[in-house]
C-alpha atoms as a PDB file:
ATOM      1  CA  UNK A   1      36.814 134.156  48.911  1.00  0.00           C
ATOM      2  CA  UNK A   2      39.384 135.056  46.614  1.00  0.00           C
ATOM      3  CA  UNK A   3      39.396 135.172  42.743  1.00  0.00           C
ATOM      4  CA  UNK A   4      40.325 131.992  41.069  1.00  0.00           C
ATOM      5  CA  UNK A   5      43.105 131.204  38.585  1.00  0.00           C
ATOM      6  CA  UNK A   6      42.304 128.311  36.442  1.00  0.00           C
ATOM      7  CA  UNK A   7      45.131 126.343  35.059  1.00  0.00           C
ATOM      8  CA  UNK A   8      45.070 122.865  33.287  1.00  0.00           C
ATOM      9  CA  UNK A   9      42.534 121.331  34.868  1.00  0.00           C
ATOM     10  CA  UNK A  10      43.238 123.056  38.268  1.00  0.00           C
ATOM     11  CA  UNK A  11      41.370 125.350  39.770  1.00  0.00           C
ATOM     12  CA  UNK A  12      43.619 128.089  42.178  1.00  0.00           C
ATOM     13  CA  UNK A  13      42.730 129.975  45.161  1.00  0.00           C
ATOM     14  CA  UNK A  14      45.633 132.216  47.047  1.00  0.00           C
ATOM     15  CA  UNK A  15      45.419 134.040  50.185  1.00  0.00           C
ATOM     16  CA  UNK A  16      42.507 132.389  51.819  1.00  0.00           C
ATOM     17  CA  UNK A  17      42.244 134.091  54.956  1.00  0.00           C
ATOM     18  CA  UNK A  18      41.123 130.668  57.340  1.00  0.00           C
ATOM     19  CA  UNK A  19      42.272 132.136  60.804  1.00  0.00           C
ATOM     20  CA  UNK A  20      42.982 135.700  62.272  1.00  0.00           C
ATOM     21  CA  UNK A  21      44.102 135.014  65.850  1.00  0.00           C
ATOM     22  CA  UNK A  22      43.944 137.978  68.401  1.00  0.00           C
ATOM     23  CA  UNK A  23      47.542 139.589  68.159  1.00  0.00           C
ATOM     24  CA  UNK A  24      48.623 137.886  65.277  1.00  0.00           C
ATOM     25  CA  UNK A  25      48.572 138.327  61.537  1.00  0.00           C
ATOM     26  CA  UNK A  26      45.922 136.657  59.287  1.00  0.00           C
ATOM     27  CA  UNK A  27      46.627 132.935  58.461  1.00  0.00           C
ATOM     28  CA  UNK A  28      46.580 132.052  54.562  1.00  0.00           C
ATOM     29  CA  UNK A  29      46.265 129.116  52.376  1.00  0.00           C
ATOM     30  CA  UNK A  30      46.021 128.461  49.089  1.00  0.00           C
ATOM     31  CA  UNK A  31      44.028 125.928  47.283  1.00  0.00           C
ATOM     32  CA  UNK A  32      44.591 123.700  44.366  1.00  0.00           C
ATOM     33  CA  UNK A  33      41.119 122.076  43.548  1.00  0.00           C
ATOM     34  CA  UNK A  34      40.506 119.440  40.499  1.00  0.00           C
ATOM     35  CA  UNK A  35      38.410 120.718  38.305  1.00  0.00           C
ATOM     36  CA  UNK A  36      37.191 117.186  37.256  1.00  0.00           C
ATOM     37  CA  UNK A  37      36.148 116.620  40.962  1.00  0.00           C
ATOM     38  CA  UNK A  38      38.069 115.477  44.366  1.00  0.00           C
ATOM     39  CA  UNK A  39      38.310 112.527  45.951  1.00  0.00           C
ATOM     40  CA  UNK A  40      40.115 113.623  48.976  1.00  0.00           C
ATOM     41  CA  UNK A  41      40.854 116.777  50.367  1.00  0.00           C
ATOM     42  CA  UNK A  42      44.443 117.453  51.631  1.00  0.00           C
ATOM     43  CA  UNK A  43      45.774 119.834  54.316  1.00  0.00           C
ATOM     44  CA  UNK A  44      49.337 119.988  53.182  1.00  0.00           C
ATOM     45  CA  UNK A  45      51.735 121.658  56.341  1.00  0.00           C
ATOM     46  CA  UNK A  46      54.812 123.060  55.524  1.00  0.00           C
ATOM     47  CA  UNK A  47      58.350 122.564  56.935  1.00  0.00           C
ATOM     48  CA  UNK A  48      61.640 125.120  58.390  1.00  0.00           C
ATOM     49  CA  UNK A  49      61.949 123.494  61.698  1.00  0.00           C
ATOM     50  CA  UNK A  50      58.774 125.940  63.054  1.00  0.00           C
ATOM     51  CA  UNK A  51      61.077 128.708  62.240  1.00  0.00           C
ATOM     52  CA  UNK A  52      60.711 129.759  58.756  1.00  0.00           C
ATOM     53  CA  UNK A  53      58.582 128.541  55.831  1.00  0.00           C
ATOM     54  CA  UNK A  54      55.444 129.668  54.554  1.00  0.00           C
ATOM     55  CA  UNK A  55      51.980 127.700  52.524  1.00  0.00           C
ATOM     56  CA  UNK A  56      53.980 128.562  49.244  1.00  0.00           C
ATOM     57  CA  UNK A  57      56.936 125.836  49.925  1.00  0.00           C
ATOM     58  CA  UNK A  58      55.779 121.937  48.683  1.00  0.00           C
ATOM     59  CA  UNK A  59      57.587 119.076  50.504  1.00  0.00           C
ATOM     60  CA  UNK A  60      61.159 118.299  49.797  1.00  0.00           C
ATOM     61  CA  UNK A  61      63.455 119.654  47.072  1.00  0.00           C
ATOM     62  CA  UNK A  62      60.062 120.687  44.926  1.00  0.00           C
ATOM     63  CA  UNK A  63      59.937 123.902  47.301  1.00  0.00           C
ATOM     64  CA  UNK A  64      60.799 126.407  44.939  1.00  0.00           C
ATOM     65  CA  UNK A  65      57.821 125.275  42.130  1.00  0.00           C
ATOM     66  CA  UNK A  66      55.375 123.905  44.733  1.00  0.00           C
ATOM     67  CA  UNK A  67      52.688 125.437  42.586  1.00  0.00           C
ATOM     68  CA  UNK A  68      53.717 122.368  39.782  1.00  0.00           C
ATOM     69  CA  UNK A  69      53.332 120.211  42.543  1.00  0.00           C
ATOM     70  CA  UNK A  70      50.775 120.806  44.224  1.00  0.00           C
ATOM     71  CA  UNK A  71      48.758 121.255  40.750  1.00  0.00           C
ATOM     72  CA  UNK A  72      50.049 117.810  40.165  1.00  0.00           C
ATOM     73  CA  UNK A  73      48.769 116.460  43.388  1.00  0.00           C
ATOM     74  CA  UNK A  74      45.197 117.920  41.943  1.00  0.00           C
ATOM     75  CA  UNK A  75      45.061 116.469  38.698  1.00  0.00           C
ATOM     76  CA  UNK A  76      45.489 112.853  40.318  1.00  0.00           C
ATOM     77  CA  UNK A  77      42.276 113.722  41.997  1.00  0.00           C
ATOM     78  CA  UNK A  78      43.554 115.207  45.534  1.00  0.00           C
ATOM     79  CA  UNK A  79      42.164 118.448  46.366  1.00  0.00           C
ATOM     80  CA  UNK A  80      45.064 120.326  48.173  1.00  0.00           C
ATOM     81  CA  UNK A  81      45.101 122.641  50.555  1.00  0.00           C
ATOM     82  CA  UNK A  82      48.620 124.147  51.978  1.00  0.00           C
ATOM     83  CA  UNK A  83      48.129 126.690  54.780  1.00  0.00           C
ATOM     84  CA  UNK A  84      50.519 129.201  56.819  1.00  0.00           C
ATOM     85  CA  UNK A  85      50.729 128.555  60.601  1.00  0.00           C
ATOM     86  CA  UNK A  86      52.356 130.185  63.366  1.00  0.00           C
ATOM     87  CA  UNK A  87      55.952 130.320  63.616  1.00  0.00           C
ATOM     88  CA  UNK A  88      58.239 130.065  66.204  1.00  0.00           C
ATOM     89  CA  UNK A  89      59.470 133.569  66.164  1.00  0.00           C
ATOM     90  CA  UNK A  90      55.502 134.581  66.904  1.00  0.00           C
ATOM     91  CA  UNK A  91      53.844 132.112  69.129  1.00  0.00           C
ATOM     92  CA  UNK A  92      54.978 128.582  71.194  1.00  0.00           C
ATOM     93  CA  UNK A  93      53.437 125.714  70.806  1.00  0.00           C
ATOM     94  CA  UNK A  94      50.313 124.494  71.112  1.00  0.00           C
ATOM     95  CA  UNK A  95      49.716 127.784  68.797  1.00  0.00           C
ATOM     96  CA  UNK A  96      51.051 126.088  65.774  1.00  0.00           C
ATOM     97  CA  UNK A  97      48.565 123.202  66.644  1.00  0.00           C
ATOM     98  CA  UNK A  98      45.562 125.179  67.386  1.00  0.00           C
ATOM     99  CA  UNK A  99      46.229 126.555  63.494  1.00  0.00           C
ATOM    100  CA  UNK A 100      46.141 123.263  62.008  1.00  0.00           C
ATOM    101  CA  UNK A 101      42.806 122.680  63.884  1.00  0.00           C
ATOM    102  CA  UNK A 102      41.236 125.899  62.912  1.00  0.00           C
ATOM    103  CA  UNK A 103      42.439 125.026  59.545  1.00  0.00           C
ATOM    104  CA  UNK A 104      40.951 121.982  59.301  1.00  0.00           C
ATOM    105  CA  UNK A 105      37.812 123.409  60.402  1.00  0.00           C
ATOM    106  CA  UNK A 106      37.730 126.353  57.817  1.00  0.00           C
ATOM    107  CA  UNK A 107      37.716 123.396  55.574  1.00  0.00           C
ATOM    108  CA  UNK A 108      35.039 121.671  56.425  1.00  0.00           C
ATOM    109  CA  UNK A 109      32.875 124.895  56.995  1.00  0.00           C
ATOM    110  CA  UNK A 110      34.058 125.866  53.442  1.00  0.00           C
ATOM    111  CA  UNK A 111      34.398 122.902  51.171  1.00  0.00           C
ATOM    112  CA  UNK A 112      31.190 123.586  48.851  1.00  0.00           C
ATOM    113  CA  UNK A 113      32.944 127.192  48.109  1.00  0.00           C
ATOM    114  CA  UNK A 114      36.227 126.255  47.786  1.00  0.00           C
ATOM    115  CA  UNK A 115      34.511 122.727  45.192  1.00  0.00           C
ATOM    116  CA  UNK A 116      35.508 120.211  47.355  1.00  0.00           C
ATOM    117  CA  UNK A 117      32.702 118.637  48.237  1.00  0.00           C
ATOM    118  CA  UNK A 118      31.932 116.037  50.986  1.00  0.00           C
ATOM    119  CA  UNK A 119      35.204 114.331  50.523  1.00  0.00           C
ATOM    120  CA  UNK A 120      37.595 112.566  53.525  1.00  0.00           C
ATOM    121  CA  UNK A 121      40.319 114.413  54.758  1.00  0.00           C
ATOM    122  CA  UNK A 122      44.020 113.414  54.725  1.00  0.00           C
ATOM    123  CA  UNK A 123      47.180 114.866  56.102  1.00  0.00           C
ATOM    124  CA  UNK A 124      50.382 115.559  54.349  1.00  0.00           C
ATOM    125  CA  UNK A 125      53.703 117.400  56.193  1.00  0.00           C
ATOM    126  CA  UNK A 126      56.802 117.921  55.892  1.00  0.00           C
ATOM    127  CA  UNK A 127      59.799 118.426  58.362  1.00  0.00           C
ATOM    128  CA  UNK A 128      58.124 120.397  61.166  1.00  0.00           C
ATOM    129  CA  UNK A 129      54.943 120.272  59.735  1.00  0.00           C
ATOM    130  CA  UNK A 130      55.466 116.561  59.681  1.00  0.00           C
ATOM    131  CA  UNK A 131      55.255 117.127  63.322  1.00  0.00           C
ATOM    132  CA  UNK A 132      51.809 118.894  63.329  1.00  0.00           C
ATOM    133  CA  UNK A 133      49.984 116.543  60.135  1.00  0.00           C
ATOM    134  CA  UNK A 134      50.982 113.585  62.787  1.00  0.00           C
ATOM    135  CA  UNK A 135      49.692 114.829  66.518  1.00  0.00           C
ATOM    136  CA  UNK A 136      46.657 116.330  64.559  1.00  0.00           C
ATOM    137  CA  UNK A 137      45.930 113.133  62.505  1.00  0.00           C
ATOM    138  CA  UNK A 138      46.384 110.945  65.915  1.00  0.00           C
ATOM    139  CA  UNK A 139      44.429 112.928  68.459  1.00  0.00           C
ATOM    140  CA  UNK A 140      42.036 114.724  66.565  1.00  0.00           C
ATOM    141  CA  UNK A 141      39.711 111.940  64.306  1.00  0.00           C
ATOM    142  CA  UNK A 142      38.206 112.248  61.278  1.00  0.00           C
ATOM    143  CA  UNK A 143      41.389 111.892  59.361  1.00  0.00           C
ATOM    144  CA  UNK A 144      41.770 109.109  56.912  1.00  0.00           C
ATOM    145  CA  UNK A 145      45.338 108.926  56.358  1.00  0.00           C
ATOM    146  CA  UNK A 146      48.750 110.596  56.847  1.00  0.00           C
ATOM    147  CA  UNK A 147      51.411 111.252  54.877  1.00  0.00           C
ATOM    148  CA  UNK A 148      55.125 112.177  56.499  1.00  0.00           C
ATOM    149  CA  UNK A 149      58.392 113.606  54.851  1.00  0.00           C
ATOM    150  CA  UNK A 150      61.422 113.734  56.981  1.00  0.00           C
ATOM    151  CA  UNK A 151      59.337 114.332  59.900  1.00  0.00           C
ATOM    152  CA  UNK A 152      60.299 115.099  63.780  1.00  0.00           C
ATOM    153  CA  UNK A 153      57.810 112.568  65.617  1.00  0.00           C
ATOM    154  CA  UNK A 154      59.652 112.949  69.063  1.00  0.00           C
ATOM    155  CA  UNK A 155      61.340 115.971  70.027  1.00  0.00           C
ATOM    156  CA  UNK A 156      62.572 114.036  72.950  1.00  0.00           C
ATOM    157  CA  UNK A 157      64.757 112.466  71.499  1.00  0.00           C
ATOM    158  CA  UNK A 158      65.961 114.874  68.794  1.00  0.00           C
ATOM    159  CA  UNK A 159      69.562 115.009  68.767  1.00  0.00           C
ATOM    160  CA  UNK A 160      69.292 119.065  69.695  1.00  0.00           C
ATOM    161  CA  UNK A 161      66.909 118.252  72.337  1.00  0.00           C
ATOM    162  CA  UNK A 162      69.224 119.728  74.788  1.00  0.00           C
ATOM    163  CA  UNK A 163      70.182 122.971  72.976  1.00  0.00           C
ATOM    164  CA  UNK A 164      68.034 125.761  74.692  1.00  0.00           C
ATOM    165  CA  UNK A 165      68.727 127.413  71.573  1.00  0.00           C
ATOM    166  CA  UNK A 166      67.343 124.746  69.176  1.00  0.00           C
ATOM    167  CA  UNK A 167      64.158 124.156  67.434  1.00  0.00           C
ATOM    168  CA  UNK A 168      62.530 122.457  69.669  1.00  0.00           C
ATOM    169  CA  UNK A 169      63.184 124.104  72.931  1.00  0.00           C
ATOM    170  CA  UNK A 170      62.423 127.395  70.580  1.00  0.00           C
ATOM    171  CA  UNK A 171      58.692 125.914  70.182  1.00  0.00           C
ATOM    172  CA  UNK A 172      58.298 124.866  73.270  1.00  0.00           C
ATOM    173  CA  UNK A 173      59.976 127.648  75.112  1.00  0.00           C
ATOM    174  CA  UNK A 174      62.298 125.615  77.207  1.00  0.00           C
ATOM    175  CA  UNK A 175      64.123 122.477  76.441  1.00  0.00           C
ATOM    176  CA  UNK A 176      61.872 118.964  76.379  1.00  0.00           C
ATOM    177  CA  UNK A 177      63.572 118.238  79.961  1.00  0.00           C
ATOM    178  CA  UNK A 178      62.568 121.653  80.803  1.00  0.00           C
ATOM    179  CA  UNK A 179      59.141 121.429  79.689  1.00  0.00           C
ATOM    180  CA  UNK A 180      58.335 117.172  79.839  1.00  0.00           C
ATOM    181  CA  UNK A 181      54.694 117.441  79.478  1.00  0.00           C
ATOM    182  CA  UNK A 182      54.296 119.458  76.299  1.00  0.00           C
ATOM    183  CA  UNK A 183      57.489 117.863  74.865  1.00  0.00           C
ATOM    184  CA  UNK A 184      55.185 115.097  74.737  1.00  0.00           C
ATOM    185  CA  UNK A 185      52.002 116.675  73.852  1.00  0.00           C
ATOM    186  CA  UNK A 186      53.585 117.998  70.798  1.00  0.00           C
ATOM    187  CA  UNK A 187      55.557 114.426  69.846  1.00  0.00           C
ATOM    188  CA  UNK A 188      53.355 112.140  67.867  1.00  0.00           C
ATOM    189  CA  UNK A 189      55.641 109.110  69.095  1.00  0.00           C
ATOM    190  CA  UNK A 190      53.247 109.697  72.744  1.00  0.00           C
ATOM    191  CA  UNK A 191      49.837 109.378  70.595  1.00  0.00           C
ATOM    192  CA  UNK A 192      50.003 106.309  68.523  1.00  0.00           C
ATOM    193  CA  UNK A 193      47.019 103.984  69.180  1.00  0.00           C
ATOM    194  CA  UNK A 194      45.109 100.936  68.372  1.00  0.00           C
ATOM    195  CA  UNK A 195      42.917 102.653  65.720  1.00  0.00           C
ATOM    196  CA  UNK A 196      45.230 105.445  63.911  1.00  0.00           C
ATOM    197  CA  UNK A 197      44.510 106.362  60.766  1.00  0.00           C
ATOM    198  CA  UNK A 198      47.306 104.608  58.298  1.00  0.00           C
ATOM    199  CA  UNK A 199      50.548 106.693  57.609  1.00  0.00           C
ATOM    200  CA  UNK A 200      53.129 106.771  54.677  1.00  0.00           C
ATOM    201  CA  UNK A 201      56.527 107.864  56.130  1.00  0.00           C
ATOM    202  CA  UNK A 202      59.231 109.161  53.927  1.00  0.00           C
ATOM    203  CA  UNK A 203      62.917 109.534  55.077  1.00  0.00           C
ATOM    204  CA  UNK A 204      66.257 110.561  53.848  1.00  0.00           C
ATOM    205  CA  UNK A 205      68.712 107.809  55.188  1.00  0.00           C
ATOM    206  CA  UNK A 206      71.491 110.826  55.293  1.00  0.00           C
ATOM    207  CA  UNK A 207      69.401 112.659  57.070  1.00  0.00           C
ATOM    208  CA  UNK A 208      71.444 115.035  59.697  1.00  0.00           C
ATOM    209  CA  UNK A 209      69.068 117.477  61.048  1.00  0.00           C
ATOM    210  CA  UNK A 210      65.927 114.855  61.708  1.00  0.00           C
ATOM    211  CA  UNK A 211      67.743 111.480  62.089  1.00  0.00           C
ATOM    212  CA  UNK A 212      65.425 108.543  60.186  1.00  0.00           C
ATOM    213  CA  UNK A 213      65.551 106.853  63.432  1.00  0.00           C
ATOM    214  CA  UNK A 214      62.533 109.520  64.171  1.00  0.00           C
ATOM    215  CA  UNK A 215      60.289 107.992  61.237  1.00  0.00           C
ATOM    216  CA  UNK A 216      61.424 104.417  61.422  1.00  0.00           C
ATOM    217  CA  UNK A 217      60.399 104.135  65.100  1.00  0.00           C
ATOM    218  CA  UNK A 218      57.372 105.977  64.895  1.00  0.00           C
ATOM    219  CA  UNK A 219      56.776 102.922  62.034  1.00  0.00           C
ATOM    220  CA  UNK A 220      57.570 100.652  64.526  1.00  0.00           C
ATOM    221  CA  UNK A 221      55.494 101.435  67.175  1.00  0.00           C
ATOM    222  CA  UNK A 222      52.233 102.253  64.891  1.00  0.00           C
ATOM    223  CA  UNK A 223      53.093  98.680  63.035  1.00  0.00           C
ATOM    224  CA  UNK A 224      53.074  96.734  66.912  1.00  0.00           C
ATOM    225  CA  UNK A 225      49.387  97.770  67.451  1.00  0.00           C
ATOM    226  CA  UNK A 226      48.369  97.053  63.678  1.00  0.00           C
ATOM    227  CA  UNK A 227      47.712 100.201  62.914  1.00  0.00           C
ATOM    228  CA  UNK A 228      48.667 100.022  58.603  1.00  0.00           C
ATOM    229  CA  UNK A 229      52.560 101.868  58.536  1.00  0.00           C
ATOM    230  CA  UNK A 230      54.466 102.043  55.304  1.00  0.00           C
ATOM    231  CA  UNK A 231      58.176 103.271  56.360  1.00  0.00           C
ATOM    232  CA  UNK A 232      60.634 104.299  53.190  1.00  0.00           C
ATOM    233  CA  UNK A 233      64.025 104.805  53.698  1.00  0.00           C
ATOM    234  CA  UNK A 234      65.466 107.147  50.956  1.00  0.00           C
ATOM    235  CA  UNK A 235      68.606 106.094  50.047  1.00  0.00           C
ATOM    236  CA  UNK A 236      71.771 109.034  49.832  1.00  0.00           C
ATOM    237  CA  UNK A 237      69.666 111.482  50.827  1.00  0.00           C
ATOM    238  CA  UNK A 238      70.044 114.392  53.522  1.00  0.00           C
ATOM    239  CA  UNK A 239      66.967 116.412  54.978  1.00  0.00           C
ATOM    240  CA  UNK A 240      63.805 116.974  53.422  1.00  0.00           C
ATOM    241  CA  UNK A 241      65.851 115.175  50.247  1.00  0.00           C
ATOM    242  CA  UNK A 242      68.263 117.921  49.155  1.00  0.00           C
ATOM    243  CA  UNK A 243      70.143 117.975  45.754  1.00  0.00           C
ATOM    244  CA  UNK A 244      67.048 114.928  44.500  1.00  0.00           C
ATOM    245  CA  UNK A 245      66.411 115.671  40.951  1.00  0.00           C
ATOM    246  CA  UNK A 246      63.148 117.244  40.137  1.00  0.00           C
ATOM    247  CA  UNK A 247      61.919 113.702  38.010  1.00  0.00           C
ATOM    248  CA  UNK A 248      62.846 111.405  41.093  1.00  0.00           C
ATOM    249  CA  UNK A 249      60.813 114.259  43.233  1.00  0.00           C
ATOM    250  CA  UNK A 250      57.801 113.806  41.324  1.00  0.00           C
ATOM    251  CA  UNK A 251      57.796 110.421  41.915  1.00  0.00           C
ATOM    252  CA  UNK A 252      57.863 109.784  45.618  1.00  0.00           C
ATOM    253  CA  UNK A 253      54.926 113.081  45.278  1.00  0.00           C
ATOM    254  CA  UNK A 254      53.208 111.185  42.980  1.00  0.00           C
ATOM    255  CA  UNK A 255      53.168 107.775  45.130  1.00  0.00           C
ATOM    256  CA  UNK A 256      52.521 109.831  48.151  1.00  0.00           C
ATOM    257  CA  UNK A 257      49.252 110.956  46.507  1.00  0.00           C
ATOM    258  CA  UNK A 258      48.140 107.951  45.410  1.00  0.00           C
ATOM    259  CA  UNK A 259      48.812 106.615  49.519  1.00  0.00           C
ATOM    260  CA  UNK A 260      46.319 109.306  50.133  1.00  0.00           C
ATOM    261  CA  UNK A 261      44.083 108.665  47.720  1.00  0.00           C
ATOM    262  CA  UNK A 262      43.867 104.847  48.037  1.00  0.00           C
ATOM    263  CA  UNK A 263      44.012 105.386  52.563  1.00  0.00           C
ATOM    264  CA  UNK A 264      40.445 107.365  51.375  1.00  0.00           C
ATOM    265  CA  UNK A 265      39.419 103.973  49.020  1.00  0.00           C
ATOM    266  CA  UNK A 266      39.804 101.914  52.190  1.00  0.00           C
ATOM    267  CA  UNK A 267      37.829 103.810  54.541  1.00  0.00           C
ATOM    268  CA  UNK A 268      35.047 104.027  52.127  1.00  0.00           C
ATOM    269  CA  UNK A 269      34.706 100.235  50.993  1.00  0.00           C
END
């Protein structure tokens, strides 16, 4: 376990090592623990359309100083955890899935060392790593809520779906007409069901590389078999909210967490 950095009322672990796959180079995530105590524990997935990205960059236009916010995220009570996967340009999908598993499980084997404590888990991704929070929190269990940022939820209906040279035919290794089956494996919009955990979805209504259509009709269906859906549509704002200003940032962050934090009230009561 590596050395910890404390810093107002945050406790800071980089470069956990939580996967080595055969071939590959070691996974990483860093952790941003409350040192007051958790009340949730969050694996946080980056975005960069499964092409580029790494566990440093926070959701949205707060990339650059995702350690503020994900220290933020802490000191509202939600242990965070934001962890490297796969890209692209190294493995195709399911790899990038398989990561978030063994990530979740390096939690759970972890959680008195790291101070978390026996605390629910929740989901939180953005873009691409929208993508992976989503099939993971729908297929795996154990996951008490889910929190989505300008996420793909069906690469099937991507408006690049068609370009063998686009993102998703790069993570799939053909196009989703090419490759039907794990098109659909790897699009949440196939795994809702009666019993999801609830989701929080966030979405630029500007939005040109992930059209809001993919986050308003994942809303839709989750909503028709009353699983609990909140769907916000972010007004003048392109992909993963470019150009918002760092105050209005911290706010949708900040009501994101408390989603999280109150999905983990509701389970409990």
């Amino acid at each position: 376990m590596s050395a910890a950095e404390h810093a107002d009322g945050v406790v800071i672990r980089r470069g956990l090592v939580y996967s080595q796959p055969d071939g590959y180079r070691p996974l990483e995530a860093d952790a941003y623990v409350p040192v007051s105590g958790a009340r949730a524990v969050c694996l946080y997935l980056h975005g960069g359309s499964w092409l580029t990205g790494s566990r440093r960059d926070g959701p949205g236009p707060a990339s650059p100083s995702s350690d503020r916010l994900f220290s933020r995220a802490a000191r509202l009570g939600l242990a965070l955890i934001s962890a490297d996967y796969r890209l692209t340009g190294e493995a195709r999908y399911p790899a990038q899935q398989n990561d978030v598993a063994t990530a979740v499980e390096y939690l759970a084997s972890n959680r008195d060392e790291l101070g978390i404590g026996d605390v629910p888990l929740v989901l939180w991704g953005s873009g691409s790593g929208g993508q992976l929070a989503a099939v993971h929190a729908l297929t795996a269990g154990g996951v008490a809520g889910c929190a989505l940022w300008s996420a793909a939820t069906d690469l099937r209906t991507l408006p690049d779906a068609a370009d063998p040279a686009g993102p998703a035919a790069r993570l799939l290794g053909g196009t989703p007409d090419q490759a039907p089956l794990l098109a659909a494996k790897a699009s949440p919009a196939a795994h809702v069901h009666v019993g999801a955990p609830p989701f929080m979805l966030l979405h630029g209504d500007e939005d040109s590389t992930v059209p809001s259509t993919q986050s308003s009709s994942l809303h839709r269906a989750l909503a028709a078999l009353g699983v609990r859906s909140t769907y916000e549509s972010v007004h003048g704002y392109d992909h993963a909210f470019a150009g918002m200003p760092e105050g209005v940032a911290d706010g949708l962050a900040d009501r994101t967490v408390l989603f999280l934090l109150g999905c983990v009230e509701d389970a409990v009561a």
